[in-house]
PDB file of N, CA and C in Angstrom:
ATOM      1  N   UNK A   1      -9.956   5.955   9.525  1.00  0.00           N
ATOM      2  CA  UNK A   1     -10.159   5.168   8.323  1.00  0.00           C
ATOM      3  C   UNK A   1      -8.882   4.382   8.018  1.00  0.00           C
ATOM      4  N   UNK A   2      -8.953   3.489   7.955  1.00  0.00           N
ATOM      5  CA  UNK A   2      -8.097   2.157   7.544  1.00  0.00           C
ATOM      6  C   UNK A   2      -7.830   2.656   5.275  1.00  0.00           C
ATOM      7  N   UNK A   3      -6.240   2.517   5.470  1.00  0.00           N
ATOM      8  CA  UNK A   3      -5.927   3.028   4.051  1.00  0.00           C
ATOM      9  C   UNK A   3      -4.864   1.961   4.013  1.00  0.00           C
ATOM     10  N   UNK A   4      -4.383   1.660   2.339  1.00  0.00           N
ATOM     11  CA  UNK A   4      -3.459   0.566   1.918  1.00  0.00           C
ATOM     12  C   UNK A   4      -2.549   0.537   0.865  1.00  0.00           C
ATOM     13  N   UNK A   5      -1.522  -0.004   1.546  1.00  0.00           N
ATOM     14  CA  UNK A   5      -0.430   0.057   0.336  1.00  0.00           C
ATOM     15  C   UNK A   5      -0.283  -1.742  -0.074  1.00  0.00           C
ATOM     16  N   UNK A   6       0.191  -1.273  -1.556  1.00  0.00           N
ATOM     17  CA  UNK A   6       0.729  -2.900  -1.999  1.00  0.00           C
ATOM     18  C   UNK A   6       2.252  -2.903  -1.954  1.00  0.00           C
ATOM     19  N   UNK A   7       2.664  -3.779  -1.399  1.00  0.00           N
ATOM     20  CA  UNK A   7       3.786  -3.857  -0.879  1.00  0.00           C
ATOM     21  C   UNK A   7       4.818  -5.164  -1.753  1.00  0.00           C
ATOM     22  N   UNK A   8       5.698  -5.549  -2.015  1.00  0.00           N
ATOM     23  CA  UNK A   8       6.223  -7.003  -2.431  1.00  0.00           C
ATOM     24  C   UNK A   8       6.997  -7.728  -1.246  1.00  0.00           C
ATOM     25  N   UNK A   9       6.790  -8.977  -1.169  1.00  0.00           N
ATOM     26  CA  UNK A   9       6.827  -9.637   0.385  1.00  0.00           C
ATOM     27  C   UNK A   9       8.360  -9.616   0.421  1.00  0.00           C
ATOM     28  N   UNK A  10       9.666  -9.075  -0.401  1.00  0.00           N
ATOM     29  CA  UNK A  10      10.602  -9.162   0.055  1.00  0.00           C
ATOM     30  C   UNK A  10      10.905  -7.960   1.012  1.00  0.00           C
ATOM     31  N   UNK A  11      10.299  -6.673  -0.072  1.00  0.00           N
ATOM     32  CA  UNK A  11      10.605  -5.448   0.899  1.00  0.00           C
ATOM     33  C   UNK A  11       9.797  -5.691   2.100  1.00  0.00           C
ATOM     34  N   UNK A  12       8.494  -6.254   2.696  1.00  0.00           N
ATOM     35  CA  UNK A  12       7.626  -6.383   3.769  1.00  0.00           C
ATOM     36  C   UNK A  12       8.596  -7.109   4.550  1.00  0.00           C
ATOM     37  N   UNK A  13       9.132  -8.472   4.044  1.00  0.00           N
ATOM     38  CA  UNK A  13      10.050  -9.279   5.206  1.00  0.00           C
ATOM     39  C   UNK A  13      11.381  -8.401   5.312  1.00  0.00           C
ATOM     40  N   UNK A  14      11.985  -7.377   4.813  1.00  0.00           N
ATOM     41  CA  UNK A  14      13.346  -6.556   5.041  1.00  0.00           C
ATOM     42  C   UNK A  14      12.429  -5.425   6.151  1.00  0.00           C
ATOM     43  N   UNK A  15      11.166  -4.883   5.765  1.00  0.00           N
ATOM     44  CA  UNK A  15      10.309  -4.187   6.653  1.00  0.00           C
ATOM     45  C   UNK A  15      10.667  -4.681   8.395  1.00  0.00           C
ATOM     46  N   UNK A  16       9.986  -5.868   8.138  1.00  0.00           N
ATOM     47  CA  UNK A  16      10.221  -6.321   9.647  1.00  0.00           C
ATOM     48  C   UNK A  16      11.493  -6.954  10.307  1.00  0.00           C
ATOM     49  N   UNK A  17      12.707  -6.780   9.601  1.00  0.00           N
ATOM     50  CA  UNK A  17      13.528  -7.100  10.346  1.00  0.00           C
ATOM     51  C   UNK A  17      14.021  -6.053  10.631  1.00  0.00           C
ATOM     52  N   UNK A  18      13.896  -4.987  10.129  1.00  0.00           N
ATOM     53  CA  UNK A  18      14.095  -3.728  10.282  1.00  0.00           C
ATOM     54  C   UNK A  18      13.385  -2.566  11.447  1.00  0.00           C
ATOM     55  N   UNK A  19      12.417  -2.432  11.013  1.00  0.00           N
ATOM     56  CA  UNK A  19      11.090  -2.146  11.988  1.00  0.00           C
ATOM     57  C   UNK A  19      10.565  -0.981  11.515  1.00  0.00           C
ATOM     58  N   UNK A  20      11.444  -0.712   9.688  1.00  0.00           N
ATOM     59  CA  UNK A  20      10.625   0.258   9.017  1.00  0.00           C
ATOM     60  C   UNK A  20      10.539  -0.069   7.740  1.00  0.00           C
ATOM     61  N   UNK A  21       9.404   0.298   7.060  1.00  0.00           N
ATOM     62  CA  UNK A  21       9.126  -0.375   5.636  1.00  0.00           C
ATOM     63  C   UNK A  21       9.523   0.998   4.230  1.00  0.00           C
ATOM     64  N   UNK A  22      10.136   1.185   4.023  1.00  0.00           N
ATOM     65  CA  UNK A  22      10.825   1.988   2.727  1.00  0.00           C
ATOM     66  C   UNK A  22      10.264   1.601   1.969  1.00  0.00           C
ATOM     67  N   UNK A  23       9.688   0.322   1.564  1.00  0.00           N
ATOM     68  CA  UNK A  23       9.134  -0.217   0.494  1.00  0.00           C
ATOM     69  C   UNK A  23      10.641   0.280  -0.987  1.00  0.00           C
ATOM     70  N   UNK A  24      10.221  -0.448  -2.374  1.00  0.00           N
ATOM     71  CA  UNK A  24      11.316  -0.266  -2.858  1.00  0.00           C
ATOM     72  C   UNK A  24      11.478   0.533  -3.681  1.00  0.00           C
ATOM     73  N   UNK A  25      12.478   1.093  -4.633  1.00  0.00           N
ATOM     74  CA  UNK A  25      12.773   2.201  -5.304  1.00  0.00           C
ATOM     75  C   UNK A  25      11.744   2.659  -5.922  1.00  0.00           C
ATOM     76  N   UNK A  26      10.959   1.982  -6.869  1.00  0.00           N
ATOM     77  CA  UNK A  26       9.800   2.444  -7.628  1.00  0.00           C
ATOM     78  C   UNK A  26       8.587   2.742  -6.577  1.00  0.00           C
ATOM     79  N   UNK A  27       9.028   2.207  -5.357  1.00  0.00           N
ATOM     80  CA  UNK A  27       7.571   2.998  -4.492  1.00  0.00           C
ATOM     81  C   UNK A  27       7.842   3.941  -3.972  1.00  0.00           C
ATOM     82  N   UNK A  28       9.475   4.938  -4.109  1.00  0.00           N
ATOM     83  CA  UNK A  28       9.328   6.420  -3.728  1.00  0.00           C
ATOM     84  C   UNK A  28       9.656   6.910  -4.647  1.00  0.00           C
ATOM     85  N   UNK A  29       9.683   6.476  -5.517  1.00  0.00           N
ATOM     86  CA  UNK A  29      10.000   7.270  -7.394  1.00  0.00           C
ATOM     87  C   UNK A  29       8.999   8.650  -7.057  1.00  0.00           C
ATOM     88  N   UNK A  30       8.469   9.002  -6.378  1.00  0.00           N
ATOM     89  CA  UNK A  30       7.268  10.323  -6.552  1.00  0.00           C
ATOM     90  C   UNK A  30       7.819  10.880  -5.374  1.00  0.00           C
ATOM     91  N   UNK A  31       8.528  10.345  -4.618  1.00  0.00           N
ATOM     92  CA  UNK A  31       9.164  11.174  -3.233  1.00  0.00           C
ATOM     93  C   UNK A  31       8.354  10.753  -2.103  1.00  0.00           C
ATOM     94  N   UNK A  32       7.429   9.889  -2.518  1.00  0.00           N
ATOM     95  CA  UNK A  32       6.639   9.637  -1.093  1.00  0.00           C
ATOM     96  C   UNK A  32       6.158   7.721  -1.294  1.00  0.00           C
ATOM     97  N   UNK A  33       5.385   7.434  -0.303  1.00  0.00           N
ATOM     98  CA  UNK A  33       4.508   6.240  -0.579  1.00  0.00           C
ATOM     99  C   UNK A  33       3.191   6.126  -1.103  1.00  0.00           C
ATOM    100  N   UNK A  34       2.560   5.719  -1.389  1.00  0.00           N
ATOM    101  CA  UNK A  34       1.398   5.638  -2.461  1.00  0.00           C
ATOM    102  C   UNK A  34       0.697   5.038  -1.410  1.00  0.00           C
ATOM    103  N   UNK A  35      -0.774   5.182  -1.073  1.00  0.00           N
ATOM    104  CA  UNK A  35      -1.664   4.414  -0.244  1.00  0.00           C
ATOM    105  C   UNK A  35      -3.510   5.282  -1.028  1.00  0.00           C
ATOM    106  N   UNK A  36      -3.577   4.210  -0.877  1.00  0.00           N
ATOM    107  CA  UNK A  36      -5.308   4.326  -1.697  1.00  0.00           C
ATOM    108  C   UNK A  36      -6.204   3.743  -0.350  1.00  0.00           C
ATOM    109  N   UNK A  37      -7.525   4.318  -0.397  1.00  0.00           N
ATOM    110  CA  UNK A  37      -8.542   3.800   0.659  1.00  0.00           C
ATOM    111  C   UNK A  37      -8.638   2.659  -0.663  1.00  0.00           C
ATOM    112  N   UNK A  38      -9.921   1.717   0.484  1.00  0.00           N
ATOM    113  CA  UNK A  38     -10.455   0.191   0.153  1.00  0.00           C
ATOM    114  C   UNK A  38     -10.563   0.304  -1.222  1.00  0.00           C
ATOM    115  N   UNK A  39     -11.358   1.466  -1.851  1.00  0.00           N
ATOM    116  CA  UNK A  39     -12.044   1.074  -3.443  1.00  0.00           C
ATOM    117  C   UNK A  39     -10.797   1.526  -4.282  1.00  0.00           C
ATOM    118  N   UNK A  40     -10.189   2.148  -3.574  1.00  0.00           N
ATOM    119  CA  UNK A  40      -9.098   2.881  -4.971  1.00  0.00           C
ATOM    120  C   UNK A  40      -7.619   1.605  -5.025  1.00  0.00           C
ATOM    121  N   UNK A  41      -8.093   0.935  -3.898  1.00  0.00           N
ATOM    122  CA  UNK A  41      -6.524  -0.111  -3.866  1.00  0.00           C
ATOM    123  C   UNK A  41      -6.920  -1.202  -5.102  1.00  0.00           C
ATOM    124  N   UNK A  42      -8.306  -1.571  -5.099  1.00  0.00           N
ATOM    125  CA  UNK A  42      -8.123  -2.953  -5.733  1.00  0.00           C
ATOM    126  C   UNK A  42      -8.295  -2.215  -7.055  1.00  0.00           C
ATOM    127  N   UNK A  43      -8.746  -0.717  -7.667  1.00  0.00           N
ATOM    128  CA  UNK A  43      -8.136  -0.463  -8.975  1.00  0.00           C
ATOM    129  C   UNK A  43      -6.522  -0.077  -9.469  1.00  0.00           C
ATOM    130  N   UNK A  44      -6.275   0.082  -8.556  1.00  0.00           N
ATOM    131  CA  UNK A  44      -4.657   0.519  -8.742  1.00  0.00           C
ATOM    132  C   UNK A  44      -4.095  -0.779  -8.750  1.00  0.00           C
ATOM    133  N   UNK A  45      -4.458  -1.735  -8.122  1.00  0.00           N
ATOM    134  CA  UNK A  45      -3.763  -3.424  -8.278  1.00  0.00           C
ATOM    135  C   UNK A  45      -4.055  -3.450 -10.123  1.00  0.00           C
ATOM    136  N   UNK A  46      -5.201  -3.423 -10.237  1.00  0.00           N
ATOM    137  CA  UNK A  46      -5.533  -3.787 -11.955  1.00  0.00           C
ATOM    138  C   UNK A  46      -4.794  -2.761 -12.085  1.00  0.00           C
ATOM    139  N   UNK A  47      -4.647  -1.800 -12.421  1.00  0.00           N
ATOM    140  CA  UNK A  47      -3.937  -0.833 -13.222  1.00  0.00           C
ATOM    141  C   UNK A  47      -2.444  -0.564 -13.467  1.00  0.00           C
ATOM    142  N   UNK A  48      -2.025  -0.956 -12.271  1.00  0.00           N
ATOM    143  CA  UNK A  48      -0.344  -0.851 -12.059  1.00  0.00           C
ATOM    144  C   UNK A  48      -0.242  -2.642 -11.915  1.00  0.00           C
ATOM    145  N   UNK A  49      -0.783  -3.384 -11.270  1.00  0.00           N
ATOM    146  CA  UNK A  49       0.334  -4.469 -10.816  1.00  0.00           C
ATOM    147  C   UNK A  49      -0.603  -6.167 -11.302  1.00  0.00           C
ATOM    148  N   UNK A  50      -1.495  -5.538 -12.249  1.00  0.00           N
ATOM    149  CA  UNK A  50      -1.701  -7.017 -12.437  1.00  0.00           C
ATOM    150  C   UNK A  50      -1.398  -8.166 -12.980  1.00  0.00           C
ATOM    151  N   UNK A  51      -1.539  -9.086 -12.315  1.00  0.00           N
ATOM    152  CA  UNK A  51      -0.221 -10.644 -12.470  1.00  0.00           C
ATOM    153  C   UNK A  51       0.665 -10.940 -11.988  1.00  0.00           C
ATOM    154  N   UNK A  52       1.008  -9.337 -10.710  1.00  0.00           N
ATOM    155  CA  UNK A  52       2.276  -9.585 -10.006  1.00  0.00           C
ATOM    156  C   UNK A  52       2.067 -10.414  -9.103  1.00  0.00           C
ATOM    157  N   UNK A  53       3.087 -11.370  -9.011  1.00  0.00           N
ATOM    158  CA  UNK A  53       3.032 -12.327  -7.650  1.00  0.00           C
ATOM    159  C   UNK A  53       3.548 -11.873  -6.082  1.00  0.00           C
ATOM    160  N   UNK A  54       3.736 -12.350  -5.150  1.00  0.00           N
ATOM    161  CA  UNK A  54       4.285 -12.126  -3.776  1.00  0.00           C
ATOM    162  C   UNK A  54       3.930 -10.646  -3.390  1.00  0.00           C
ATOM    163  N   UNK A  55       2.476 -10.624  -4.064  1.00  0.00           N
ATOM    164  CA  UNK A  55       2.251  -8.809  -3.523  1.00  0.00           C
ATOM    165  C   UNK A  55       1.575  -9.034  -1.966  1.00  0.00           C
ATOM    166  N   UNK A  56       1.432  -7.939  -1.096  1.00  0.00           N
ATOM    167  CA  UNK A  56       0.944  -7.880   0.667  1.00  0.00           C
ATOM    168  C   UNK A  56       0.581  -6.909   0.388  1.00  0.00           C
ATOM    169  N   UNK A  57      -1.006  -6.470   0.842  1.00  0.00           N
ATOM    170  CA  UNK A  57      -1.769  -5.672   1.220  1.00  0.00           C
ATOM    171  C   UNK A  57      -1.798  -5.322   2.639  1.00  0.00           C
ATOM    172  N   UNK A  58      -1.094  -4.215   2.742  1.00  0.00           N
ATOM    173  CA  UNK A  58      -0.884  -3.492   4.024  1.00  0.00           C
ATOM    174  C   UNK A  58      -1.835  -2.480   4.762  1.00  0.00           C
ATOM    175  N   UNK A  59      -2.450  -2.921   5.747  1.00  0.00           N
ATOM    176  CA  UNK A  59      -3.351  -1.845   5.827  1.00  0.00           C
ATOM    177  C   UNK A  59      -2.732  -1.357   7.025  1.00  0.00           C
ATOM    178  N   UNK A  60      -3.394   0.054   7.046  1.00  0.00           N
ATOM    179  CA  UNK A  60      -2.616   1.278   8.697  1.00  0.00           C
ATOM    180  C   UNK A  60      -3.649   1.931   8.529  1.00  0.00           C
ATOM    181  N   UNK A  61      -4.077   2.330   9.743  1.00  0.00           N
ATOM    182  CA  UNK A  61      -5.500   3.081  10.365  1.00  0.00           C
ATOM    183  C   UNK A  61      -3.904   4.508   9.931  1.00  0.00           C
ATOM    184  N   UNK A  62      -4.769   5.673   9.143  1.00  0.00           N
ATOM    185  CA  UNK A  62      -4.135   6.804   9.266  1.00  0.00           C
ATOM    186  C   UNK A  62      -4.222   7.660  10.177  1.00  0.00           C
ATOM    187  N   UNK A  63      -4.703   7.514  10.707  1.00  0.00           N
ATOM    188  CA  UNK A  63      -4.105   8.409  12.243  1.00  0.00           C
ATOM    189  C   UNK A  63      -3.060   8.529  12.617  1.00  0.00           C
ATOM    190  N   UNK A  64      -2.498   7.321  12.316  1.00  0.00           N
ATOM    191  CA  UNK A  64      -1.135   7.220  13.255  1.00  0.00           C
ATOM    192  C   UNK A  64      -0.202   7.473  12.730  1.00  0.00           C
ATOM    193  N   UNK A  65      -0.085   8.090  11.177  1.00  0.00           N
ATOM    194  CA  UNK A  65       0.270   8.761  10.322  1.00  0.00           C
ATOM    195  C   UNK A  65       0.883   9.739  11.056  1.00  0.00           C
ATOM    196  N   UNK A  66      -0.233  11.132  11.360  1.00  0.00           N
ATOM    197  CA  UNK A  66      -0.154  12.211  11.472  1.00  0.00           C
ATOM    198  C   UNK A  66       0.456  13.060  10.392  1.00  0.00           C
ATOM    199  N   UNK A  67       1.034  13.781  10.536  1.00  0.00           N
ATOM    200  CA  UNK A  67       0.755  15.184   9.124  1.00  0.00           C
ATOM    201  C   UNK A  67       1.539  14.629   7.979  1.00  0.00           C
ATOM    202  N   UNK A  68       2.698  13.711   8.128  1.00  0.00           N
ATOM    203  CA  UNK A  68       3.400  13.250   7.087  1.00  0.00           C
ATOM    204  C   UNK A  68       2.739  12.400   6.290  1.00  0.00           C
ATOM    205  N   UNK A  69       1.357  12.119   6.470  1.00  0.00           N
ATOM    206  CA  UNK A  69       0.246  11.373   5.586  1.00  0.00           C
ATOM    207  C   UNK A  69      -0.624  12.615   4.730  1.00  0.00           C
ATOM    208  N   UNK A  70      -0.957  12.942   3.640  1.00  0.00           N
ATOM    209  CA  UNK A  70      -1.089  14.209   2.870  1.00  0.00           C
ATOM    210  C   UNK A  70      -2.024  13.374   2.033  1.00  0.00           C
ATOM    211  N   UNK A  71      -3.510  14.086   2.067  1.00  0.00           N
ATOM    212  CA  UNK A  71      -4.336  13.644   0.833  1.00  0.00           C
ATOM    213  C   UNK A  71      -4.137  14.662  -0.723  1.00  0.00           C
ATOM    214  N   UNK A  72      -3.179  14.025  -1.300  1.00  0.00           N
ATOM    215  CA  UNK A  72      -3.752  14.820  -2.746  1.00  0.00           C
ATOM    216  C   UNK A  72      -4.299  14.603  -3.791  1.00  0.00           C
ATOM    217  N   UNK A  73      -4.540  15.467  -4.979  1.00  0.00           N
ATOM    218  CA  UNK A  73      -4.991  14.516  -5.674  1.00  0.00           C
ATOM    219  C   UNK A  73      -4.708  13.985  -6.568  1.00  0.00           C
ATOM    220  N   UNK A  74      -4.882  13.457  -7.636  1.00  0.00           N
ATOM    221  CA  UNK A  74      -3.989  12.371  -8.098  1.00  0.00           C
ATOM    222  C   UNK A  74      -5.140  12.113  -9.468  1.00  0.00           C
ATOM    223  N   UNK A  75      -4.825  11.095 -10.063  1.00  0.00           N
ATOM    224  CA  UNK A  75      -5.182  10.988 -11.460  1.00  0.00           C
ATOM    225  C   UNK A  75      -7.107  10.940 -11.298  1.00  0.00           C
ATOM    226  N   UNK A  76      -7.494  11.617 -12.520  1.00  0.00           N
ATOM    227  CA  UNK A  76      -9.073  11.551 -12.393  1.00  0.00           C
ATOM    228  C   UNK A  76      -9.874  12.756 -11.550  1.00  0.00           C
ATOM    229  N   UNK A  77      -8.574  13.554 -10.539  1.00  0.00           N
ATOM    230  CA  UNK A  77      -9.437  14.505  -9.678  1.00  0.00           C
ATOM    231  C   UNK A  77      -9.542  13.719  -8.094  1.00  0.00           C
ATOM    232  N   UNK A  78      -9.327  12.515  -8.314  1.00  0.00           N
ATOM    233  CA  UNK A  78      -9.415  11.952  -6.975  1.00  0.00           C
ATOM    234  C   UNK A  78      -8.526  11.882  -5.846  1.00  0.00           C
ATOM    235  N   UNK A  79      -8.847  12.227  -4.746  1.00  0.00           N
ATOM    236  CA  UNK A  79      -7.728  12.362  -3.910  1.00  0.00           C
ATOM    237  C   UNK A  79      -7.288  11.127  -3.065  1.00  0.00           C
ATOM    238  N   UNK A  80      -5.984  11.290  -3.110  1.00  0.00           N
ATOM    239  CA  UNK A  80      -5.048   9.946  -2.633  1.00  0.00           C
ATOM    240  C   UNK A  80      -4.329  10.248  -1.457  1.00  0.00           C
ATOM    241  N   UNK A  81      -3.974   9.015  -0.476  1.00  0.00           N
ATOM    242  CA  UNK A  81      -3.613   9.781   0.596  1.00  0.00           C
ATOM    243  C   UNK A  81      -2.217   9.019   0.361  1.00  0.00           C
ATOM    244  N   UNK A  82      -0.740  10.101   0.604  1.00  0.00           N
ATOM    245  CA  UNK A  82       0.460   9.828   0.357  1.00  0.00           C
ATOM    246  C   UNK A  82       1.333  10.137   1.860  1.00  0.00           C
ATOM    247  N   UNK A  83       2.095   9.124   1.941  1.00  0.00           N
ATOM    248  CA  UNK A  83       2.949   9.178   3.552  1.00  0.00           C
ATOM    249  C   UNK A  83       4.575   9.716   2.758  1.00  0.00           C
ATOM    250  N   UNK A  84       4.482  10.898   3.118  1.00  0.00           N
ATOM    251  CA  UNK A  84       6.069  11.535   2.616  1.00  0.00           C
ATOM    252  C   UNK A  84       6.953  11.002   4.675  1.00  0.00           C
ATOM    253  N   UNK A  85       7.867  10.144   3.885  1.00  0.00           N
ATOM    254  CA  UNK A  85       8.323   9.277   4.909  1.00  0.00           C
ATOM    255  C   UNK A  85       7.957   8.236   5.102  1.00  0.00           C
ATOM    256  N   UNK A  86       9.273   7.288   6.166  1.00  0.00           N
ATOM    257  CA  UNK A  86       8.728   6.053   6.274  1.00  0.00           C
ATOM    258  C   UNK A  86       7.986   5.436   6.987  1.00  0.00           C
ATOM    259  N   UNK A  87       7.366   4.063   6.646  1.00  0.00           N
ATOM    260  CA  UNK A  87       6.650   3.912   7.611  1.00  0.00           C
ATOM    261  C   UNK A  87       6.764   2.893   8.552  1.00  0.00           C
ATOM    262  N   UNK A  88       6.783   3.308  10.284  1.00  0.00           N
ATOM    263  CA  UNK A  88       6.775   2.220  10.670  1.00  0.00           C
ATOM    264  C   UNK A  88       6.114   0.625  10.898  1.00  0.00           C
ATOM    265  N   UNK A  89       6.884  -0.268  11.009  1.00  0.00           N
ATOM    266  CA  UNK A  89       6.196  -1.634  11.170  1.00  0.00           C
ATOM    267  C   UNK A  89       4.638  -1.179  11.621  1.00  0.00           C
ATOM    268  N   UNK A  90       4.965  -0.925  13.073  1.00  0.00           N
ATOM    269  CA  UNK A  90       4.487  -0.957  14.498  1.00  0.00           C
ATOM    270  C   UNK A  90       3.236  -0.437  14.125  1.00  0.00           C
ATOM    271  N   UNK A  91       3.029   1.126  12.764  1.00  0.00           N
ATOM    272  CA  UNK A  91       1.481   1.216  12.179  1.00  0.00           C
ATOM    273  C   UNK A  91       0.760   0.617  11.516  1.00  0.00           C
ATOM    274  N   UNK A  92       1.199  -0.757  10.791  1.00  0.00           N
ATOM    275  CA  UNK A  92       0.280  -1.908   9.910  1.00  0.00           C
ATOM    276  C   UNK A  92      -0.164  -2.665  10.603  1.00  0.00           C
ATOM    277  N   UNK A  93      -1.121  -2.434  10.448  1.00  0.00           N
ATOM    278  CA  UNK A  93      -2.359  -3.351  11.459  1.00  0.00           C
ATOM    279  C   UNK A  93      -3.104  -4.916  10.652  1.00  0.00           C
ATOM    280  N   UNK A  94      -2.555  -4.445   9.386  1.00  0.00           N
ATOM    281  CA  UNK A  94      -2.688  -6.052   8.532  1.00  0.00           C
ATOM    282  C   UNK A  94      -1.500  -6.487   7.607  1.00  0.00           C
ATOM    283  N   UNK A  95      -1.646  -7.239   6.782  1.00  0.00           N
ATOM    284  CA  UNK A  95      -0.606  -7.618   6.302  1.00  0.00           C
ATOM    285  C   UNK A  95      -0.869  -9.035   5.481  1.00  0.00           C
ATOM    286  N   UNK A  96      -2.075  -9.011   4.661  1.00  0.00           N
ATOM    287  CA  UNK A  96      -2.362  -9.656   3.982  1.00  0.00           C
ATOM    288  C   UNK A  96      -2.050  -9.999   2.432  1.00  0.00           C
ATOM    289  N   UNK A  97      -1.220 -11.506   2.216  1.00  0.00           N
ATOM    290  CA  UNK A  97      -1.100 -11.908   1.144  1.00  0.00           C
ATOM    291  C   UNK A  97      -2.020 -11.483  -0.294  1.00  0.00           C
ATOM    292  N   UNK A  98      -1.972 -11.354  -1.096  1.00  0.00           N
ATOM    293  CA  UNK A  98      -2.637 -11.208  -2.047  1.00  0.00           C
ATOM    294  C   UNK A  98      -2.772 -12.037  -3.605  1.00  0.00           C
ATOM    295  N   UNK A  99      -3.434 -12.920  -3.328  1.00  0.00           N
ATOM    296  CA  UNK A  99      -3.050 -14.127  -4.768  1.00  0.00           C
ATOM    297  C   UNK A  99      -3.600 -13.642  -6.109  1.00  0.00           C
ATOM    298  N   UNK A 100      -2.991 -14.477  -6.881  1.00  0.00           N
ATOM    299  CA  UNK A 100      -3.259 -13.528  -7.935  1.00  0.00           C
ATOM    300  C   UNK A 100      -4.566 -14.497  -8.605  1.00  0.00           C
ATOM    301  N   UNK A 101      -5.659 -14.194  -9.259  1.00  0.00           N
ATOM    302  CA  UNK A 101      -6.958 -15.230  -9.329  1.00  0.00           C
ATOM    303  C   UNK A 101      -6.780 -15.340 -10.943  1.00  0.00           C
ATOM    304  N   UNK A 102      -7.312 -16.707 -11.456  1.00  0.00           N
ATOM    305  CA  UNK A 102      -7.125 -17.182 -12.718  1.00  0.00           C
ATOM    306  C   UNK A 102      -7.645 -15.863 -14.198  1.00  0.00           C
ATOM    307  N   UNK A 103      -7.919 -14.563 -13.661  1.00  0.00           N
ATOM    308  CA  UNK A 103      -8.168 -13.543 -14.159  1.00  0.00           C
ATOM    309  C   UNK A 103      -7.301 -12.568 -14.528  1.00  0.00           C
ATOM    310  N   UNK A 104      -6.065 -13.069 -13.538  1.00  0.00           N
ATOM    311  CA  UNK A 104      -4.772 -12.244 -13.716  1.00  0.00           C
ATOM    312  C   UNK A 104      -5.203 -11.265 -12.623  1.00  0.00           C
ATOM    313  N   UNK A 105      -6.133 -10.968 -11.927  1.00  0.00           N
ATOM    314  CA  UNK A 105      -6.248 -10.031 -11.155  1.00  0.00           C
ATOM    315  C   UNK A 105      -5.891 -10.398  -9.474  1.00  0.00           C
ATOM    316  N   UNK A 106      -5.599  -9.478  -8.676  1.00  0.00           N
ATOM    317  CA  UNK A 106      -5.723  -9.705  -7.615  1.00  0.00           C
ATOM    318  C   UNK A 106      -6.728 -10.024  -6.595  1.00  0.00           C
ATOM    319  N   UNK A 107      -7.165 -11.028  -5.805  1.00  0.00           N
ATOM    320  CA  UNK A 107      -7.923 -11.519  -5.236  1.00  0.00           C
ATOM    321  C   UNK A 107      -7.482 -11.123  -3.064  1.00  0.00           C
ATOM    322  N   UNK A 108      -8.933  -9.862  -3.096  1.00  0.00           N
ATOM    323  CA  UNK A 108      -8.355  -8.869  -1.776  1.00  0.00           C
ATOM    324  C   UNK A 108      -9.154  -9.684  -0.954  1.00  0.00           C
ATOM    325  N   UNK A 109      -8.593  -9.928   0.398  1.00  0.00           N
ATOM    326  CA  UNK A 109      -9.272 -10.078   1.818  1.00  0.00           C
ATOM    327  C   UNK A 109     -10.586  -9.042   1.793  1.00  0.00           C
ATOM    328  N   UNK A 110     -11.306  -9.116   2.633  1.00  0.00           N
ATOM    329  CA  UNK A 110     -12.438  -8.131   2.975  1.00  0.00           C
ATOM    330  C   UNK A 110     -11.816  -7.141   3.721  1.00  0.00           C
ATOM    331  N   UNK A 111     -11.956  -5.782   3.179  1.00  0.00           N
ATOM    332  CA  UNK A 111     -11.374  -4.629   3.783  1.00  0.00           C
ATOM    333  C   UNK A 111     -12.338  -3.368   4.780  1.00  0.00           C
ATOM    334  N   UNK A 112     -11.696  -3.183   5.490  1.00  0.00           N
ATOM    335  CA  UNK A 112     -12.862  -2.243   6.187  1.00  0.00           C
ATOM    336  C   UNK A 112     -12.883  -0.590   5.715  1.00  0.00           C
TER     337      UNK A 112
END
C-alpha cells in the first residue's frame, strides 16, 4: 500500500541533494515522521496545513519501510502509519506538488 507525507519543497529539495529527507523540526516534534494512507492525507492537509503554499505530497509504497514504519493509533482511534527514522530519497516513488485551490484547501493528484 502506497502511504504519504506532506513535505515543504525546501526540506524535499535539501532531501535530494542529500539522499535523505529529515523533513523539518516540526515534522519530528513526536520523534518520528507522520504519514497517513490516501483518505487520511487529504484530511490532515485541511486540518494541520491549510493555505500552506510550496507543500509536496510524497508518496512511498511501505514496504520498503520495513519495521521502522509502525502503525499506531492516533487521534479518533485511527491508526496511522509513523517511520521512526529517516527516510530515504530512493523510497518516494512520487513527489507531487500540491496547489493550494481558491478554497484554501489543498488540491491532491489522484492517489492509489
Amino acid at each position: 500500500m502506497r502511504i504519504y507525507h506532506l513535505a515543504y519543497q525546501d526540506a524535499w529539495d535539501a532531501a535530494q541533494g542529500s539522499g535523505v529527507y529529515r523533513g523539518r523540526d516540526a515534522d519530528r516534534a513526536d520523534g518520528f515522521l507522520h504519514f497517513s494512507n490516501a483518505t487520511q492525507i487529504v484530511e490532515s492537509a485541511a486540518k494541520h496545513k491549510a493555505g500552506a503554499p510550496d507543500l509536496v505530497l510524497l508518496g512511498v509504497d511501505e514496504e520498503t519501510l520495513g519495521e521502522a514504519l509502525v502503525w499506531e493509533e492516533s487521534r479518533g482511534g485511527k491508526l496511522f502509519p509513523h517511520l521512526y527514522g529517516e527516510l530515504a530519497v530512493e523510497h518516494v516513488v512520487s513527489a507531487d506538488p500540491l496547489p493550494v485551490g481558491d478554497d484554501g484547501l489543498h488540491v491532491f493528484p489522484e492517489m492509489m
